[in-house]
C-alpha atoms as a PDB file:
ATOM      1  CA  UNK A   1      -7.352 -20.404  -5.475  1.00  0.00           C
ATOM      2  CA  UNK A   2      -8.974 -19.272  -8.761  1.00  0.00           C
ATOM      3  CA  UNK A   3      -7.740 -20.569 -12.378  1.00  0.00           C
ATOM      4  CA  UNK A   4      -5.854 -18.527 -14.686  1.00  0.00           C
ATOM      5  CA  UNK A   5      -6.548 -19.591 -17.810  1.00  0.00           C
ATOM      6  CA  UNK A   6      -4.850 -16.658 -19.817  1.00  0.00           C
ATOM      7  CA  UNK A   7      -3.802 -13.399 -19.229  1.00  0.00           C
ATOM      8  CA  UNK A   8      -3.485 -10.050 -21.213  1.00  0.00           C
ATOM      9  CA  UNK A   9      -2.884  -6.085 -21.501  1.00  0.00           C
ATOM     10  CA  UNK A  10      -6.396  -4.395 -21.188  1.00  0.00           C
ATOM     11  CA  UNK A  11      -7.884  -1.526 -20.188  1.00  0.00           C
ATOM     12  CA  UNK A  12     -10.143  -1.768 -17.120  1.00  0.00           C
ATOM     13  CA  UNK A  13     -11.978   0.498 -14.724  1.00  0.00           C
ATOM     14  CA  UNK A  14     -11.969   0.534 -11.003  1.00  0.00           C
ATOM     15  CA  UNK A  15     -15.691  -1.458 -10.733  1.00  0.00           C
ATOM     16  CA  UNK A  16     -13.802  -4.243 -12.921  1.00  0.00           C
ATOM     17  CA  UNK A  17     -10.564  -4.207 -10.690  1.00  0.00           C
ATOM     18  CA  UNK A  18     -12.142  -3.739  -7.725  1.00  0.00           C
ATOM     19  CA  UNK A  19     -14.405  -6.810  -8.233  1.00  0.00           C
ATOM     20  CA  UNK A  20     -11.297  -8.515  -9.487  1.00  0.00           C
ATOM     21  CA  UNK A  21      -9.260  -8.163  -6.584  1.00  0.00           C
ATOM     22  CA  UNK A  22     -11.659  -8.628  -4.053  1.00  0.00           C
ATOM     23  CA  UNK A  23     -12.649 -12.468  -6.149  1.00  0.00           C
ATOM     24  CA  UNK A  24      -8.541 -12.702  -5.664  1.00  0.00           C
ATOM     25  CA  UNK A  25      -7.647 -12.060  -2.671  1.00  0.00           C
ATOM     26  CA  UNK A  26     -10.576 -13.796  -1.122  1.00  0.00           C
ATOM     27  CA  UNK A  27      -9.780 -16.822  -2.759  1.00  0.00           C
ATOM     28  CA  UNK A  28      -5.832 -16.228  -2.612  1.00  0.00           C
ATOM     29  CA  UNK A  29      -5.816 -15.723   1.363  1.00  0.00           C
ATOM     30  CA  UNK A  30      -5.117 -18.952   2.499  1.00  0.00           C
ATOM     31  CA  UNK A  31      -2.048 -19.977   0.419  1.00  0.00           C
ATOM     32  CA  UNK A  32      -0.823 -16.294   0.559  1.00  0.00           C
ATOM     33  CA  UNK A  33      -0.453 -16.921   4.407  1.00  0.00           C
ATOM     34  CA  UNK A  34       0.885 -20.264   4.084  1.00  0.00           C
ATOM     35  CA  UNK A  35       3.636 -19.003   2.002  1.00  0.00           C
ATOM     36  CA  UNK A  36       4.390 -15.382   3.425  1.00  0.00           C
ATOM     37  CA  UNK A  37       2.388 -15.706   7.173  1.00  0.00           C
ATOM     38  CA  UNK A  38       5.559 -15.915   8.928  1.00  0.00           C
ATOM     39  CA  UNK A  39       7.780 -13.375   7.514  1.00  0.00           C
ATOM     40  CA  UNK A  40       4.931 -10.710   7.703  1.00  0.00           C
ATOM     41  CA  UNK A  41       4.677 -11.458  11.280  1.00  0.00           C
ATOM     42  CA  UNK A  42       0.892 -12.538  11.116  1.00  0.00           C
ATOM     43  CA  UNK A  43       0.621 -15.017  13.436  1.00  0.00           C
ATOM     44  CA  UNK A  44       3.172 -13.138  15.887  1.00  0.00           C
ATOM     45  CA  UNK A  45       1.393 -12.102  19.338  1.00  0.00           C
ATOM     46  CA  UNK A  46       2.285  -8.440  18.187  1.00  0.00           C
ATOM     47  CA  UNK A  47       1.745  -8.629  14.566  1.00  0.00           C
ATOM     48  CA  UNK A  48       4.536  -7.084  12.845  1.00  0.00           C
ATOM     49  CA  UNK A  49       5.055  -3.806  10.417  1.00  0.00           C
ATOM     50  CA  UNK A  50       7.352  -4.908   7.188  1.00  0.00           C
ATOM     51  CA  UNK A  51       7.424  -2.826   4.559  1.00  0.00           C
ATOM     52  CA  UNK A  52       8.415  -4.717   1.662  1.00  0.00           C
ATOM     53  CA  UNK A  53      10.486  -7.990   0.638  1.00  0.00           C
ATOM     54  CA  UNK A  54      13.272  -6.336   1.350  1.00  0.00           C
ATOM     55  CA  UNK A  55      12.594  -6.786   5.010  1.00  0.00           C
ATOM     56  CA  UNK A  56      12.198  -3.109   6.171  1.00  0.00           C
ATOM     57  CA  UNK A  57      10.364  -2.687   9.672  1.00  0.00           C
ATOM     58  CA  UNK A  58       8.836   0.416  10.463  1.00  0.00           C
ATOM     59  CA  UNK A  59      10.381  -0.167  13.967  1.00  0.00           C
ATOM     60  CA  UNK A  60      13.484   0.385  12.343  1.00  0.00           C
ATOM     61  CA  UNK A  61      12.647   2.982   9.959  1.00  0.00           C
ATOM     62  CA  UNK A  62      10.339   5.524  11.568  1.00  0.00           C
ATOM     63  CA  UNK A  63       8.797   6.654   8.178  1.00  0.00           C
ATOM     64  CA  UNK A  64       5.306   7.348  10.082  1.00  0.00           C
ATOM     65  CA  UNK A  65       6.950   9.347  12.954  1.00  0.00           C
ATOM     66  CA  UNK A  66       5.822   9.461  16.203  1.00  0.00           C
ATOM     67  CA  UNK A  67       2.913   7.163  16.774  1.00  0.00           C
ATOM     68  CA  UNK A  68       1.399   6.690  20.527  1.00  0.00           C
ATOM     69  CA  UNK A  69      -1.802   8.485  20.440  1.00  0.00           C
ATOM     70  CA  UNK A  70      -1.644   8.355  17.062  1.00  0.00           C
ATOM     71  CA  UNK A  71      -5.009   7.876  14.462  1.00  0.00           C
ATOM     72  CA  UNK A  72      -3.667   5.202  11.701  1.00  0.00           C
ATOM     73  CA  UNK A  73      -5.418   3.876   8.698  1.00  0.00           C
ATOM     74  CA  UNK A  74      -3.950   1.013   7.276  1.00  0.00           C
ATOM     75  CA  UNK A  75      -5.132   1.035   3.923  1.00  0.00           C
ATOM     76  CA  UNK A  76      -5.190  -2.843   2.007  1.00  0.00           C
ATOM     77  CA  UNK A  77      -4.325  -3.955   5.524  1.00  0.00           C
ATOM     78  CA  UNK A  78      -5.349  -7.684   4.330  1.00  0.00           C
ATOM     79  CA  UNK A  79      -5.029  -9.568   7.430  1.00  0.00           C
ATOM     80  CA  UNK A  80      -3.523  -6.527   9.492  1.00  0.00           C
ATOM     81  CA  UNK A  81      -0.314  -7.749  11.075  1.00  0.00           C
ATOM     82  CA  UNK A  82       1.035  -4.057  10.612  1.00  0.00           C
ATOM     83  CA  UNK A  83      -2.432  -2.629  12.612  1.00  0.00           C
ATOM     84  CA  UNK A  84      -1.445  -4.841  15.024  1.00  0.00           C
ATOM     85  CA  UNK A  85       1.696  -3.608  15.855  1.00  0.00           C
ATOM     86  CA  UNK A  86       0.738  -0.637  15.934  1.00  0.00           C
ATOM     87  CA  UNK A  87      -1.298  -0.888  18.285  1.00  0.00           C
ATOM     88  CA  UNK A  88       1.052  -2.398  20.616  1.00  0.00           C
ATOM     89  CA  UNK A  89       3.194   0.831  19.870  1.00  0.00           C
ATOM     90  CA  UNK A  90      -0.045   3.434  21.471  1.00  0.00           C
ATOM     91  CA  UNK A  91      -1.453   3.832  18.141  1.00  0.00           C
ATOM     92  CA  UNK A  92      -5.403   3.637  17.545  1.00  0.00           C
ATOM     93  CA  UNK A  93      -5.115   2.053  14.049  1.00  0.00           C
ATOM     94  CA  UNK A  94      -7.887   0.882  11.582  1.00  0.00           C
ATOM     95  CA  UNK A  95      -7.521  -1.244   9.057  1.00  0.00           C
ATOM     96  CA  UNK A  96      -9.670  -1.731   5.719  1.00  0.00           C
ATOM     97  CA  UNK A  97      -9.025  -3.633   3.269  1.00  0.00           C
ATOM     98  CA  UNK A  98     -11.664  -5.024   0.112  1.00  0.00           C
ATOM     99  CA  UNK A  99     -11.129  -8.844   0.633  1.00  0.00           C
ATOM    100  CA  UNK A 100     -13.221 -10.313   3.573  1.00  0.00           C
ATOM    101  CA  UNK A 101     -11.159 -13.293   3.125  1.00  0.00           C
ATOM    102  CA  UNK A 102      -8.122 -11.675   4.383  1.00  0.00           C
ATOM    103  CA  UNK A 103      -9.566  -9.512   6.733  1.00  0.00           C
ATOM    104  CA  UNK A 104     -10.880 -12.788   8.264  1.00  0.00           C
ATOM    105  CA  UNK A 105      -7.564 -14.267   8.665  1.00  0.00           C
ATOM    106  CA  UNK A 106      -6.464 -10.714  10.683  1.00  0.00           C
ATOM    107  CA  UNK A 107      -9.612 -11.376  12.936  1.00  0.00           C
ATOM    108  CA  UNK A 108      -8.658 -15.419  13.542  1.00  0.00           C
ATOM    109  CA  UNK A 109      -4.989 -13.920  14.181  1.00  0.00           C
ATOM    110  CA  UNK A 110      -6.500 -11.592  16.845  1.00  0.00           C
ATOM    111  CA  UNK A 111      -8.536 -14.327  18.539  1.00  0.00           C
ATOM    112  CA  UNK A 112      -5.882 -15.476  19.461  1.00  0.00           C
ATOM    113  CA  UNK A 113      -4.615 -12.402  22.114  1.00  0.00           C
ATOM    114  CA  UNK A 114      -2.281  -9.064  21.408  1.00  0.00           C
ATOM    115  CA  UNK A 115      -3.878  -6.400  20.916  1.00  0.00           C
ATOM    116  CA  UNK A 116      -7.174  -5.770  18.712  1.00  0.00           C
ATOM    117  CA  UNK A 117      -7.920  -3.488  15.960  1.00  0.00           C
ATOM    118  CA  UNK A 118     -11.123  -2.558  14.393  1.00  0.00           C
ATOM    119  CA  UNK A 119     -10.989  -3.730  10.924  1.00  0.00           C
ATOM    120  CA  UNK A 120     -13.487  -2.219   7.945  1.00  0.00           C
ATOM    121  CA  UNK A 121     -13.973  -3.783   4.188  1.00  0.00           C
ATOM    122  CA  UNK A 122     -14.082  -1.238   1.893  1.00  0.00           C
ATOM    123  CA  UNK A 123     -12.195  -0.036  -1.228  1.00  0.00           C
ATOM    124  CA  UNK A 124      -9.489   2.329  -1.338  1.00  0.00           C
ATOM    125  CA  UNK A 125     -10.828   4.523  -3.843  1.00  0.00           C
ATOM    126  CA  UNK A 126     -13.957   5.759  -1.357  1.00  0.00           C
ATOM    127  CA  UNK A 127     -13.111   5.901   2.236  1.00  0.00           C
ATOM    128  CA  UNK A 128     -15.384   5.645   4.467  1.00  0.00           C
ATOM    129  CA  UNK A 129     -14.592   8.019   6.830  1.00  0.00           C
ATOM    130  CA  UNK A 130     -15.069  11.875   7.583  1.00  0.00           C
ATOM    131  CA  UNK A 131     -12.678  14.435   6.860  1.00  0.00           C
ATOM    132  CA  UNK A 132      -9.550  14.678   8.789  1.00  0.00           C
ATOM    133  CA  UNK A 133     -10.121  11.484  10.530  1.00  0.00           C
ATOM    134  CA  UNK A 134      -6.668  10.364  10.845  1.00  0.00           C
ATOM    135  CA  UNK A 135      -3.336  12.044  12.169  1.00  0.00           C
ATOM    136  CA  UNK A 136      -1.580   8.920  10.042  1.00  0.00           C
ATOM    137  CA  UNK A 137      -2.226   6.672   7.337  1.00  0.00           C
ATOM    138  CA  UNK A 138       0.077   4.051   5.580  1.00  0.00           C
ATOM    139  CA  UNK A 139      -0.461   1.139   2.763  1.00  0.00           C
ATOM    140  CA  UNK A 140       2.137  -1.899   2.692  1.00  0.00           C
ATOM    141  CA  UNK A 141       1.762  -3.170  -0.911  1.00  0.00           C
ATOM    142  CA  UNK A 142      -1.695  -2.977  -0.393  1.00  0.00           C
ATOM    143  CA  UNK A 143      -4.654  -1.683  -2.405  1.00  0.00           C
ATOM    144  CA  UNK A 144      -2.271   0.871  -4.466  1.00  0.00           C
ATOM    145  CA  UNK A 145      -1.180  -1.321  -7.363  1.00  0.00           C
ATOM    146  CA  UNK A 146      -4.906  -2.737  -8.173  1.00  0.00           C
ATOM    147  CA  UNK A 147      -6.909   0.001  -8.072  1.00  0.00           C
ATOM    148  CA  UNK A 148      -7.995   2.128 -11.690  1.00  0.00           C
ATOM    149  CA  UNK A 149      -7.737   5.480  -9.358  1.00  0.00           C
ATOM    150  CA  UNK A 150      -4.650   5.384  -7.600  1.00  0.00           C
ATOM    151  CA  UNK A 151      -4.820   9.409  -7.715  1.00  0.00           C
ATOM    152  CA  UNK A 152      -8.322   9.315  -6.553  1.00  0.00           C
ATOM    153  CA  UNK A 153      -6.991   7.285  -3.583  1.00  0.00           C
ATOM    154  CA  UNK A 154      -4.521   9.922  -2.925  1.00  0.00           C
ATOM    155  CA  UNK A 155      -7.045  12.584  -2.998  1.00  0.00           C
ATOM    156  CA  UNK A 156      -9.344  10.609  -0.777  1.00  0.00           C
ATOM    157  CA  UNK A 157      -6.363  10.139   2.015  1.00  0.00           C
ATOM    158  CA  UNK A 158      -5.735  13.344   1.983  1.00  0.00           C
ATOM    159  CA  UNK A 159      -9.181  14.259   2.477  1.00  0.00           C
ATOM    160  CA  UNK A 160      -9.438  11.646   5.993  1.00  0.00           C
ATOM    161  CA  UNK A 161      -5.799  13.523   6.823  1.00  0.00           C
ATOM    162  CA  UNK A 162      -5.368  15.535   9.736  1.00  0.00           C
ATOM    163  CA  UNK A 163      -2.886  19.144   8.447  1.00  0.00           C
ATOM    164  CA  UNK A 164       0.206  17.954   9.320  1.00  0.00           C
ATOM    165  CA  UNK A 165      -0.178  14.070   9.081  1.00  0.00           C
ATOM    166  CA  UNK A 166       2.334  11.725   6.976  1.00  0.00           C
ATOM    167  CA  UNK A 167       1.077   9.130   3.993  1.00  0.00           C
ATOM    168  CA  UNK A 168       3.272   6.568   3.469  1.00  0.00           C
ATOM    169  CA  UNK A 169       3.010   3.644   1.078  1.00  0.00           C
ATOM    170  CA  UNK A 170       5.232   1.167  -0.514  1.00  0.00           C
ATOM    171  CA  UNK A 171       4.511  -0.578  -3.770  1.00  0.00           C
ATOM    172  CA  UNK A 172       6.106  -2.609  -6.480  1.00  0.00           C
ATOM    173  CA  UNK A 173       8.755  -0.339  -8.198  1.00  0.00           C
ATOM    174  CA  UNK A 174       7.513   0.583 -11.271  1.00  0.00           C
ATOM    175  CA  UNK A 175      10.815  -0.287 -12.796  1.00  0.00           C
ATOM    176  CA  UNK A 176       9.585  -3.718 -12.146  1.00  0.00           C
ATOM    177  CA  UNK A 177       7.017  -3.323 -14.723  1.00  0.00           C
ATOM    178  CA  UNK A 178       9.324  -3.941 -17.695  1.00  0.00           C
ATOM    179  CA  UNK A 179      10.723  -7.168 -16.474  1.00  0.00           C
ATOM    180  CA  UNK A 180       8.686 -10.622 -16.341  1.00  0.00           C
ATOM    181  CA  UNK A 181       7.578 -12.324 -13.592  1.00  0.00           C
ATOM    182  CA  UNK A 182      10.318 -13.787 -12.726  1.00  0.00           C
ATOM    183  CA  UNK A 183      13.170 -14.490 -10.236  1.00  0.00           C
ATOM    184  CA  UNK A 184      15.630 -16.050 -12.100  1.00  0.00           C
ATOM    185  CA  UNK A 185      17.914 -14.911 -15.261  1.00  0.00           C
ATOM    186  CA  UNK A 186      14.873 -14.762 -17.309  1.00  0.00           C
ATOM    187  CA  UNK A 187      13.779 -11.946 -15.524  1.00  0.00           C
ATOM    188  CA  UNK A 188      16.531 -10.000 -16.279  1.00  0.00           C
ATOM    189  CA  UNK A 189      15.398  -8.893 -19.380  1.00  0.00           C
ATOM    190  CA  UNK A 190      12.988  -5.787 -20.599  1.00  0.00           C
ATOM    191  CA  UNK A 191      10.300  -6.668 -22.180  1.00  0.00           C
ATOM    192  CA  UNK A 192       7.107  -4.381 -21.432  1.00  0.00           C
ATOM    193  CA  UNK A 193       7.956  -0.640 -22.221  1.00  0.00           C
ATOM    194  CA  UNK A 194       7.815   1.485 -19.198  1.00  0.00           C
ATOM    195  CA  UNK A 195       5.516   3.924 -20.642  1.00  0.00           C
ATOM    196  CA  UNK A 196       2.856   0.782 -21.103  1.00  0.00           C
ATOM    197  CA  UNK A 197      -0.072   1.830 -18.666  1.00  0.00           C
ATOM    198  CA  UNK A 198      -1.823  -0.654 -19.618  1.00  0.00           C
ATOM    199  CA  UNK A 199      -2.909  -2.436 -17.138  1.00  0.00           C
ATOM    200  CA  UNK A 200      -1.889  -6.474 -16.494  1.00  0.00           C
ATOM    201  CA  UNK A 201      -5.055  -8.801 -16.372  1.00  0.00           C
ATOM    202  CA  UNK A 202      -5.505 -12.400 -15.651  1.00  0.00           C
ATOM    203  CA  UNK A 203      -9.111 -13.831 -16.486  1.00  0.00           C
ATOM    204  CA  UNK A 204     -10.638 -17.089 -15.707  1.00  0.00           C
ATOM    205  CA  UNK A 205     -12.052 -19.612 -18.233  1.00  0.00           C
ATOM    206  CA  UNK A 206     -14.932 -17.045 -18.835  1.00  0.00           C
ATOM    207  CA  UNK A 207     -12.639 -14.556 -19.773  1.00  0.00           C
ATOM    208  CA  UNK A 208     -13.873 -12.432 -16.726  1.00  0.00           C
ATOM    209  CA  UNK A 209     -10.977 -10.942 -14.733  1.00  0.00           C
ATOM    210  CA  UNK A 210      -9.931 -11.841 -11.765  1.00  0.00           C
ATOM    211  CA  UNK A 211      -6.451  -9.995 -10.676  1.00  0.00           C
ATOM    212  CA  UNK A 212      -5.796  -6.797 -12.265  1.00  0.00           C
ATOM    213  CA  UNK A 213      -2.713  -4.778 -11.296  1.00  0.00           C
ATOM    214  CA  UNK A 214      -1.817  -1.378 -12.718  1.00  0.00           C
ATOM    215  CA  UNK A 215       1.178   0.641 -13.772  1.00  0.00           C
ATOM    216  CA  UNK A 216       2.397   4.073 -12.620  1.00  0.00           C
ATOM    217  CA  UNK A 217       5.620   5.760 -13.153  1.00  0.00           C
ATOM    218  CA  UNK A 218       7.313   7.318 -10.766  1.00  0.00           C
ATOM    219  CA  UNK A 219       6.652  10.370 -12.534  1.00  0.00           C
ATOM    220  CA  UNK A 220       2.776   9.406 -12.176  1.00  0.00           C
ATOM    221  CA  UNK A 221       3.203   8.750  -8.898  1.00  0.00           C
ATOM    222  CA  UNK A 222       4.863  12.407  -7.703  1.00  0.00           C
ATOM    223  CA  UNK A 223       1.928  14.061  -9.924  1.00  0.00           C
ATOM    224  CA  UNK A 224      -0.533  12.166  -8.195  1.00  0.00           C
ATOM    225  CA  UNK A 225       1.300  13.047  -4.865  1.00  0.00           C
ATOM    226  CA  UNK A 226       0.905  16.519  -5.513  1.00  0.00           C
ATOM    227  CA  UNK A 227      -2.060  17.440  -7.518  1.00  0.00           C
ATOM    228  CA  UNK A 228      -3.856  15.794  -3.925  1.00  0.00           C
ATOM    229  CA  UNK A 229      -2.441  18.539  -2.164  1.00  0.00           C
ATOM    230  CA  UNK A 230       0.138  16.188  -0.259  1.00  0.00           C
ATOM    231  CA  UNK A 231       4.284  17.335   0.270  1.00  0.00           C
ATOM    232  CA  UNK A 232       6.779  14.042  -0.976  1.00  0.00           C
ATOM    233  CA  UNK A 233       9.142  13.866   1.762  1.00  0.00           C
ATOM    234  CA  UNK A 234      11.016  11.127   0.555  1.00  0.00           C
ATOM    235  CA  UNK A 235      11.438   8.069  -2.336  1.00  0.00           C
ATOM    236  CA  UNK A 236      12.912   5.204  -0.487  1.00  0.00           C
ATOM    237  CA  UNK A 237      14.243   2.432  -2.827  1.00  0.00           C
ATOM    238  CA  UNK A 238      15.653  -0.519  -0.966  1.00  0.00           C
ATOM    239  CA  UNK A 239      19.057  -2.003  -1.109  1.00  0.00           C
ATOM    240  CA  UNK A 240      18.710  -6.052  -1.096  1.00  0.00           C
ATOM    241  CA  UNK A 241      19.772  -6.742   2.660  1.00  0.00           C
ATOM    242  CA  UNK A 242      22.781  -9.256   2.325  1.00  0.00           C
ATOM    243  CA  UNK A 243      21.271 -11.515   4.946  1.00  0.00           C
ATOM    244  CA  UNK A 244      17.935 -12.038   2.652  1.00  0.00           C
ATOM    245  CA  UNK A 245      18.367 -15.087   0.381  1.00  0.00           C
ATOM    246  CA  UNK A 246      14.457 -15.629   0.344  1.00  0.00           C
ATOM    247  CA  UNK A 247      12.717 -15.638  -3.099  1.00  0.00           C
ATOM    248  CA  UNK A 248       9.282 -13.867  -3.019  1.00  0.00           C
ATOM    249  CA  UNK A 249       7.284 -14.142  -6.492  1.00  0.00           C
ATOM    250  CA  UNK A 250       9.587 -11.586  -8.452  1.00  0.00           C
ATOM    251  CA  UNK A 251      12.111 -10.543  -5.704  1.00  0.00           C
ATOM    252  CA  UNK A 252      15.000 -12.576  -5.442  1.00  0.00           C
ATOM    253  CA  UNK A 253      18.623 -11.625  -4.370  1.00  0.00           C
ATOM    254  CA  UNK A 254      19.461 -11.918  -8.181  1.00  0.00           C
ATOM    255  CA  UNK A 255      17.934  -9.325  -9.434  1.00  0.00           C
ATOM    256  CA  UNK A 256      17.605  -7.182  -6.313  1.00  0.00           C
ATOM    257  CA  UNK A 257      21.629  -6.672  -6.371  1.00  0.00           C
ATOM    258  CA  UNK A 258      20.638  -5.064  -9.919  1.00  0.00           C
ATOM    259  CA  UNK A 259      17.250  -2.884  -9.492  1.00  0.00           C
ATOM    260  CA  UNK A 260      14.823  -2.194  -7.059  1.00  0.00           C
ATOM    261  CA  UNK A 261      11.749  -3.576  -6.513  1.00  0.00           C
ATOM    262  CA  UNK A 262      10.474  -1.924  -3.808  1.00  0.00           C
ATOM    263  CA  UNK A 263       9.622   2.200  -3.559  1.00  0.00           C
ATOM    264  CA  UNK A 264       8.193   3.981  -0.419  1.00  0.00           C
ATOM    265  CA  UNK A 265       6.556   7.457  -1.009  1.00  0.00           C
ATOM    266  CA  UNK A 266       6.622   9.487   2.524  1.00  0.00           C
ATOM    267  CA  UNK A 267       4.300  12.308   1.791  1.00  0.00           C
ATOM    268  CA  UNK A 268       2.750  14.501   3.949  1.00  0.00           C
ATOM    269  CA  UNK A 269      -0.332  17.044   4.579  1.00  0.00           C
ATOM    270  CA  UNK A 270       0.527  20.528   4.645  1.00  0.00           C
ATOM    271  CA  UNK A 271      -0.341  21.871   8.428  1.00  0.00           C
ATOM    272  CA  UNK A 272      -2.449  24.080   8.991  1.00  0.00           C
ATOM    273  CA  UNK A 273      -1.311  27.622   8.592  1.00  0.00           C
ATOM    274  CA  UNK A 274      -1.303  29.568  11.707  1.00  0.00           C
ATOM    275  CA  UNK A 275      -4.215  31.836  12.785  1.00  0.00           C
ATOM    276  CA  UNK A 276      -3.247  35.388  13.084  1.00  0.00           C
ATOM    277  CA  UNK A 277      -3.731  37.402  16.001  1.00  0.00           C
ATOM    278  CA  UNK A 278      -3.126  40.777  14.529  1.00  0.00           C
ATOM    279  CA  UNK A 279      -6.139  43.029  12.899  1.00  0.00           C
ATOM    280  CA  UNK A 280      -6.079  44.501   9.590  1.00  0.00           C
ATOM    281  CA  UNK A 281      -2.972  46.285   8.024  1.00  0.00           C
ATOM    282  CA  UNK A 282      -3.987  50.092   8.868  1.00  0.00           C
ATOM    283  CA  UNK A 283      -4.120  52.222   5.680  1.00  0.00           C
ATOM    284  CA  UNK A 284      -1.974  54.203   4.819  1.00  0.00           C
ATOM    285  CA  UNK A 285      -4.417  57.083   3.181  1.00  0.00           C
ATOM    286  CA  UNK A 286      -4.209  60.073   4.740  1.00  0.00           C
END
């Protein structure tokens, strides 16, 4: 685990942020699992495919569609317990993700048995992949919050998109952004205007970053959405489930009977519009 020793408001690009959260999450991947392993499913035969801390399963919820025979990308699949499962469900999933340390924990999950998925590190803001690659694609909290180009990301997915196939990603709220860190009564209280882009930094004793995470409004978000070329579907904010009591970071019962902290964009690629079979209009001149 690195060392915080301070943190700030600062404007940083993606080579910063991307080096930040790869130093991060390579470092952060063993006691993320010890803490959150089980309730993602990661060490399930399966794997498992939770949206959010509010417990969602895409089992349940169906925001990808139909998926055997499908062509997923899991983007920020760290160590890919949603790939899995889908896999089990007829999918052909891939999952990349920018920290070999939690890809590594997928792979030492899939040593184990269930079924195996080709995993790729690599940054969400350059996919490597050719166009219309993928009939799906999906992000659980993963690489959307940390990256300096979250609309270049949505460009670049819909670029690897099949017409017709659904994006679907879940991140922190962005309501969440004017609260602290924190799941008790303290964080009940604004503090950080929700206009602040700027993004949240936490640097070591050298003062060189090493987690970055960055703001969007939901605003941003749709505009992003759309000037990629993608339809929005549907904004899913999730309801605390009353049989939660579970504290994760932020989320807490407590504050999740007040505001969300979870939103899921379902977008989709326009299809393809239909060939026509008919010749030119005839003219009308005489």
């Amino acid at each position: 685990m690195l060392g915080t020793a301070g943190t700030a408001r600062a404007r940083i690009g993606s080579a910063a942020s991307q080096r930040a959260s790869r130093r991060w999450w390579d470092a952060d991947a063993g006691q993320y699992h010890e803490t959150h392993a089980d309730f993602l499913g990661v060490d399930s035969p399966d794997g498992e495919f939770v949206w959010c801390p509010e417990g969602l399963h895409e089992g349940d919820m169906r925001f990808l569609g139909e998926l055997a025979g499908k062509r997923v990308l899991e983007i920020g699949c760290g160590s890919a317990p949603c790939a899995r499962w889908l896999a089990g469900q007829g999918a052909y999933p891939v999952g990349l993700d920018l920290s070999m340390g939690m890809l590594a924990r997928g792979r030492a999950a899939m040593e184990r048995g269930g079924p195996q998925v080709p995993l790729v590190q690599a940054g969400a803001e350059s996919l490597p992949f050719a166009d219309a690659s993928f009939d799906l694609a999906c992000s659980a909290f993963g690489a959307i919050p940390f990256v300096a180009d979250s609309a270049g990301v949505m460009r670049e997915v819909a670029r690897v998109l099949r017409p017709g196939g659904r994006w679907v990603f879940s991140v922190n709220h962005p309501m969440r952004w004017i609260f602290p860190d924190d799941p008790g009564p303290s964080g009940l209280t604004a503090t950080i205007p929700y206009f602040d882009r700027t993004p949240y930094v936490e640097v070591d004793g050298e003062g060189e970053p090493i987690y970055v995470e960055h703001h969007r409004t939901i605003g941003d978000r749709v505009r992003e959405i759309v000037a990629a070329g993608l339809l929005l579907l549907d904004i899913v904010e999730p309801d605390w489930p009353e049989w939660l009591d579970r504290e994760w970071g932020q989320w807490s019962p407590l504050r999740g009977e007040i505001f969300p902290g979870t939103a899921i964009f379902v977008t989709q690629k326009p299809p393809a519009a239909p060939h026509s079979l008919s010749g030119p209009a005839p003219s009308l001149a005489p």
